[in-house]
N, C-alpha and C. Protein backbone atom coordinates (compact mmCIF):
# COMPACT_ATOMS: atom_id res chain seq x y z
N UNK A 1 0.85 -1.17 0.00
CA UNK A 1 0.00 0.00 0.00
C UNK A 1 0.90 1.23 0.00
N UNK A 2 0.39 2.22 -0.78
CA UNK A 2 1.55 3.53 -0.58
C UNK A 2 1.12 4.79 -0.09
N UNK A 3 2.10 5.35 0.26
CA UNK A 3 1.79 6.70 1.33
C UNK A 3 1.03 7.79 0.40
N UNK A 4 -0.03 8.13 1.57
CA UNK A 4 -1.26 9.11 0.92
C UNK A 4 -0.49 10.12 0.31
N UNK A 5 -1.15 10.71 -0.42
CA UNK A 5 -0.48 11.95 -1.20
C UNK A 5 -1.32 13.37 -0.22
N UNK A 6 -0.20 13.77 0.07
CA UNK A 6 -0.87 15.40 1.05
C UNK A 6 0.03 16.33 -0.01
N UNK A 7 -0.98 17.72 0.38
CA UNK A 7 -0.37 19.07 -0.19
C UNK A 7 1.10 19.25 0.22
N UNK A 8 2.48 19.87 -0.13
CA UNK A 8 3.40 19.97 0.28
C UNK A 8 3.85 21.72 -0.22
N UNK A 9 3.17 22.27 0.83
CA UNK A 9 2.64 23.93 0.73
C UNK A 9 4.29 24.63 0.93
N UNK A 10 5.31 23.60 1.20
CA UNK A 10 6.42 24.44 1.86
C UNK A 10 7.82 24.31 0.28
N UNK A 11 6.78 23.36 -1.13
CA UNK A 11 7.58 23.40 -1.86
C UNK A 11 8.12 24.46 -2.55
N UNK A 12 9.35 24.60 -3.01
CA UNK A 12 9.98 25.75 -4.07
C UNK A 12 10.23 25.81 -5.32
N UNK A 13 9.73 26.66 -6.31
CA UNK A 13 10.33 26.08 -7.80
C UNK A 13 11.75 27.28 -8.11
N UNK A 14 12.75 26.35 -8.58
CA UNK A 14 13.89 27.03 -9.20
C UNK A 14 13.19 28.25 -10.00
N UNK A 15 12.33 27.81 -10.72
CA UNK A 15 11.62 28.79 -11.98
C UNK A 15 10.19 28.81 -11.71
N UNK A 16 9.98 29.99 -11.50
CA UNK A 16 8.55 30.27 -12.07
C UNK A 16 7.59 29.18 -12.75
N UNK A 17 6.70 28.91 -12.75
CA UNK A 17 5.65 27.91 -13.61
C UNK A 17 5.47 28.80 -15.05
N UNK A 18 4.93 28.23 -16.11
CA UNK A 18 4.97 29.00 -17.27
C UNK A 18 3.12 29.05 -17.15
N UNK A 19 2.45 30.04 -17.37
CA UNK A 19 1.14 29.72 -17.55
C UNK A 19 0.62 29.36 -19.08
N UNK A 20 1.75 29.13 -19.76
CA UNK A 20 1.48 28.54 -21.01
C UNK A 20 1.07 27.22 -20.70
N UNK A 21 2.18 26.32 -19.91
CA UNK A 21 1.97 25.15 -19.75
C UNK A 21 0.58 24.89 -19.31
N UNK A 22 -0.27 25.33 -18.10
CA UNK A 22 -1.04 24.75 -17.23
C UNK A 22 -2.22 25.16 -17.97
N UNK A 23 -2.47 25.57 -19.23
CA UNK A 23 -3.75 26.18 -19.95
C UNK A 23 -3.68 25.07 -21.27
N UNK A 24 -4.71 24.36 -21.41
CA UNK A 24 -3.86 23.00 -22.54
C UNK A 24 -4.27 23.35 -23.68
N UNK A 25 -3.83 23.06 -25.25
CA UNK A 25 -3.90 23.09 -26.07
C UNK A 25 -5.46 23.75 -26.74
N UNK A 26 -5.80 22.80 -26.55
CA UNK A 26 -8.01 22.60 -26.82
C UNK A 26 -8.93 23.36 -26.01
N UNK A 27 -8.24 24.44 -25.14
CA UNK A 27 -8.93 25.28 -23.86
C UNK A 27 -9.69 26.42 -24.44
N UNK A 28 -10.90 26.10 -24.53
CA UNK A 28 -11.49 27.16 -24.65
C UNK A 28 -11.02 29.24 -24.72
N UNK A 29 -10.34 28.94 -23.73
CA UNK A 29 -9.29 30.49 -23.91
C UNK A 29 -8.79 30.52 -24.93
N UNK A 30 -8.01 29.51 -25.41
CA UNK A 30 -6.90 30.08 -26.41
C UNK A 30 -8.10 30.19 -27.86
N UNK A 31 -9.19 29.64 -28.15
CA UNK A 31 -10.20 30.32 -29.13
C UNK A 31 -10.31 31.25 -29.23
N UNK A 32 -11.01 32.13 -27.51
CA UNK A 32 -11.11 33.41 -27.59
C UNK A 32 -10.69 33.87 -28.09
N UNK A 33 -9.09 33.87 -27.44
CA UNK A 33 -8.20 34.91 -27.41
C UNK A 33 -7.74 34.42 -29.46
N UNK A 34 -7.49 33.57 -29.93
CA UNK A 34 -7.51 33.93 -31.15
C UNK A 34 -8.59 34.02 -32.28
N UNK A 35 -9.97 34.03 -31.77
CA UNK A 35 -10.52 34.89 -33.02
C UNK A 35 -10.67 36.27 -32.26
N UNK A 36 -11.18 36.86 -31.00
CA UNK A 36 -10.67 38.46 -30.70
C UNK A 36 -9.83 38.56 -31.44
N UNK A 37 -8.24 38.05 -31.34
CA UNK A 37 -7.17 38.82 -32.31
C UNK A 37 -7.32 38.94 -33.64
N UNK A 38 -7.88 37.45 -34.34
CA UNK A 38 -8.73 38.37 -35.40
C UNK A 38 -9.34 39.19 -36.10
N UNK A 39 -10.38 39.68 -34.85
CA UNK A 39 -11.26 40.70 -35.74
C UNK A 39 -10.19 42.27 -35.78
N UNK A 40 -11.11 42.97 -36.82
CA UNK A 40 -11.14 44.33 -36.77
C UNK A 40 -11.56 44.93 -36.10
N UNK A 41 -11.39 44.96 -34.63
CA UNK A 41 -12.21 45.95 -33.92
C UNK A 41 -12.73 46.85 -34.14
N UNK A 42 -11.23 48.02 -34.63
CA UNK A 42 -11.84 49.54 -35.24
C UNK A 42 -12.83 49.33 -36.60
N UNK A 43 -12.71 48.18 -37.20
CA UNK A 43 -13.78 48.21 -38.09
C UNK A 43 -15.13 48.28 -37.53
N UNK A 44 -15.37 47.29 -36.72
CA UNK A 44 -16.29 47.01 -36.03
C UNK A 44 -17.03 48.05 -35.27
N UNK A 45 -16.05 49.42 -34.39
CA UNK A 45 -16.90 50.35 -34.19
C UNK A 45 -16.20 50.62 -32.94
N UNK A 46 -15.41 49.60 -32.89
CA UNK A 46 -14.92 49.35 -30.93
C UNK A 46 -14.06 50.48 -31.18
N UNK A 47 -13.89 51.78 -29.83
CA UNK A 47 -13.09 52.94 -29.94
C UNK A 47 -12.03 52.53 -28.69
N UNK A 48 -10.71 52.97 -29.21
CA UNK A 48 -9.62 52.33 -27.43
C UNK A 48 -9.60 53.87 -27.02
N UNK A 49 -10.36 53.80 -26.29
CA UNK A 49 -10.42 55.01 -25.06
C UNK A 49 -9.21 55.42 -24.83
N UNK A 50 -8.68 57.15 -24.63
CA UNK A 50 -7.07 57.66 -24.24
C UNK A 50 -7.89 58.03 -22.86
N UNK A 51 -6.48 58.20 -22.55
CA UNK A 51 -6.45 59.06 -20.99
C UNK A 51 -4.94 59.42 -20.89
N UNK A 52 -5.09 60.54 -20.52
CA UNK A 52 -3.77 61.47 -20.41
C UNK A 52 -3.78 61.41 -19.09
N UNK A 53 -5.00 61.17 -17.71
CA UNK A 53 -4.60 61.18 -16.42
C UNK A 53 -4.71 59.66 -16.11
N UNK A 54 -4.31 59.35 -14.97
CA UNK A 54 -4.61 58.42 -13.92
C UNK A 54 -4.22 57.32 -14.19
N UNK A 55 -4.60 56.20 -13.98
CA UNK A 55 -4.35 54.50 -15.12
C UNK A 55 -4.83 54.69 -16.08
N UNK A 56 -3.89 54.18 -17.10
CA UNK A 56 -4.33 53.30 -18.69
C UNK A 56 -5.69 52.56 -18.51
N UNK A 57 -6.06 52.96 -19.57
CA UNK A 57 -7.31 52.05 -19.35
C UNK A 57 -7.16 50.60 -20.26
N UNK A 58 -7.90 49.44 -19.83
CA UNK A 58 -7.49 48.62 -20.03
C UNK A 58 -8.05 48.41 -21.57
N UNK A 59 -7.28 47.59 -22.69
CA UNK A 59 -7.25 47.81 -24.17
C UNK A 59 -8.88 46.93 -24.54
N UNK A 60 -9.16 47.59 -25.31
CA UNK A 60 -10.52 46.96 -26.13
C UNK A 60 -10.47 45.15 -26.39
N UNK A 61 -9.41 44.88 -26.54
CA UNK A 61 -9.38 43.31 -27.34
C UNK A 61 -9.42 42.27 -26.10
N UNK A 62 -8.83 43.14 -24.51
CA UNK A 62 -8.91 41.96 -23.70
C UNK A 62 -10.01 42.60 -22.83
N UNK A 63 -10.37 43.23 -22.83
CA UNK A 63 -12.07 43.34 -22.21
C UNK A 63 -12.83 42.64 -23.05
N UNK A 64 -12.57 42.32 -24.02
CA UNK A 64 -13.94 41.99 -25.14
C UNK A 64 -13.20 40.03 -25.01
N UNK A 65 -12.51 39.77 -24.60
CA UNK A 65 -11.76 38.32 -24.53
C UNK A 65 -12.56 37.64 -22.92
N UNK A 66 -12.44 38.89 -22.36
CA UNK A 66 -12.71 38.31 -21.04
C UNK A 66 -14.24 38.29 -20.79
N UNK A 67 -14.90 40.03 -21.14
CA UNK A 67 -16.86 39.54 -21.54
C UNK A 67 -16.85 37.95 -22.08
N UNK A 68 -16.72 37.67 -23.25
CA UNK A 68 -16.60 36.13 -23.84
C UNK A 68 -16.17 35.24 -22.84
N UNK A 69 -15.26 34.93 -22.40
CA UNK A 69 -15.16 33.70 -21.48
C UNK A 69 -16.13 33.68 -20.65
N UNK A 70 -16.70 34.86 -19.66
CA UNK A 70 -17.62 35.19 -19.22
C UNK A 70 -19.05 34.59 -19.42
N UNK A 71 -19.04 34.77 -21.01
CA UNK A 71 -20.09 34.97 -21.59
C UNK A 71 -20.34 32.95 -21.48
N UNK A 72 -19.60 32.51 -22.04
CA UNK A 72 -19.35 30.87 -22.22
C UNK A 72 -19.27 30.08 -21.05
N UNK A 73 -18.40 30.65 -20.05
CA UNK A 73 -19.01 30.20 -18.32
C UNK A 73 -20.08 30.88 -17.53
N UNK A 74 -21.15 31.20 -17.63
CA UNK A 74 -22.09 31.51 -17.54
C UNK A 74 -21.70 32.56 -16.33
N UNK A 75 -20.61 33.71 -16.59
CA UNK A 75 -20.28 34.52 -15.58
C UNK A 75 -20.74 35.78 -16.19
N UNK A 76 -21.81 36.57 -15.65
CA UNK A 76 -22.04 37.66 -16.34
C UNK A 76 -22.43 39.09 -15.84
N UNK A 77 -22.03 38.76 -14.00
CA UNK A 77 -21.55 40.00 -12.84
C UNK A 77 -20.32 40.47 -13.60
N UNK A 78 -20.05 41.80 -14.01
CA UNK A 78 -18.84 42.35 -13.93
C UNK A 78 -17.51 42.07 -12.47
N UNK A 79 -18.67 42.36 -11.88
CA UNK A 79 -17.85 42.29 -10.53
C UNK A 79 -17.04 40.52 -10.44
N UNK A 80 -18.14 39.73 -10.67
CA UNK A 80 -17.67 38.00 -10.70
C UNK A 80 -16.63 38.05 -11.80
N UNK A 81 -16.67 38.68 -12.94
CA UNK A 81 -15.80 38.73 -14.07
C UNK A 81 -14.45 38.66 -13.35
N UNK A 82 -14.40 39.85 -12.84
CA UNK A 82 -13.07 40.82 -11.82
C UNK A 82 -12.40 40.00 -11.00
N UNK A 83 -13.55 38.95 -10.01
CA UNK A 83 -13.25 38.10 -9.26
C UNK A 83 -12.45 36.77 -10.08
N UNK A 84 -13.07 36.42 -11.31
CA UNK A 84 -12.62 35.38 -11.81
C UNK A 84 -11.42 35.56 -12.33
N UNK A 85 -10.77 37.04 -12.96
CA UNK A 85 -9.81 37.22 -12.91
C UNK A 85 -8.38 37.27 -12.60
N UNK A 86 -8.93 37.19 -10.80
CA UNK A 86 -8.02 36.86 -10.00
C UNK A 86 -7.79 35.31 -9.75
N UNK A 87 -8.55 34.52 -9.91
CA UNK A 87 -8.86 33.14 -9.06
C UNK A 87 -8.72 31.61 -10.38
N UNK A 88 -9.13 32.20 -11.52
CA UNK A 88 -9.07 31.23 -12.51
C UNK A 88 -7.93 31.43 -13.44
N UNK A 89 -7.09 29.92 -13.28
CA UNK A 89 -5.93 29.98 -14.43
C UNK A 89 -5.71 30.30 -15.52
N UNK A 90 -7.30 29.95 -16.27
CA UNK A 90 -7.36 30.17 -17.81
C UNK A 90 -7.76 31.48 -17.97
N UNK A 91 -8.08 32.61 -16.94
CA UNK A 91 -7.97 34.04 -17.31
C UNK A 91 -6.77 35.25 -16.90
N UNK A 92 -5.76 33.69 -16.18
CA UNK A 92 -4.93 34.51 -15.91
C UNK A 92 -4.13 34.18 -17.46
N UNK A 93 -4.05 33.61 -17.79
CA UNK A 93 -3.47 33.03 -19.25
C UNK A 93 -4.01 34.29 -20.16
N UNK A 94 -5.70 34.12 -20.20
CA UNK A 94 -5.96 34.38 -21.13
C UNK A 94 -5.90 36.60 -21.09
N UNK A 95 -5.81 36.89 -20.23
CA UNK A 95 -5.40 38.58 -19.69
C UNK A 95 -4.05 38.68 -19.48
N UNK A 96 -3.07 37.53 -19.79
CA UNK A 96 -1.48 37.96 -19.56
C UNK A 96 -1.40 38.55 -18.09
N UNK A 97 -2.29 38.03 -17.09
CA UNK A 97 -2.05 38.95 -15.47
C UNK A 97 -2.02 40.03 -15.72
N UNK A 98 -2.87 40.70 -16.69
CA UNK A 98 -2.79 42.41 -16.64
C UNK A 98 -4.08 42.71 -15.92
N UNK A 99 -2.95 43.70 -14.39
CA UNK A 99 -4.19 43.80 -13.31
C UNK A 99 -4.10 45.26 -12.65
């Protein structure tokens, strides 16, 4: 019989994890994110907002990546969006951790 498998919370990685790796091939994200890069936005009508004060605002193609995932996991609180942002792998993949 072999020894249970427990969490080992005190491990270290030489390197960073890649979040390429842990998002697989066939994942729904990486669709998104390549037909968004597809389209023509500015054709489409979508305007990228300036701001000369305060934070950048965040770019048209990954708000409109992340509504969609949203839209496909039946997440459709902005606020839950925001939350999922932080908490789910495949939007940290799919937003490059831009926070």
């Amino acid at each position: 019989m072999g020894k249970e498998l427990r969490a080992d919370y005190t491990q270290t990685y030489l390197l960073p994890p890649s979040l390429e790796e842990w998002v697989d091939r066939d994942h729904p994200a990486r669709f998104i994110r390549d037909f968004v890069l597809s389209l023509d936005l500015d054709g489409l009508g979508f305007a990228q907002p300036e701001c000369s004060t305060g934070r950048p605002p965040y770019s048209v193609d990954l708000l409109l990546s992340v509504w969609l995932y949203g839209y496909l996991n039946r997440i459709r609180s902005t606020r839950r969006l925001e939350r999922a942002c932080r908490e789910h792998i495949s939007l940290w993949w799919l937003t490059a951790r831009a926070s």
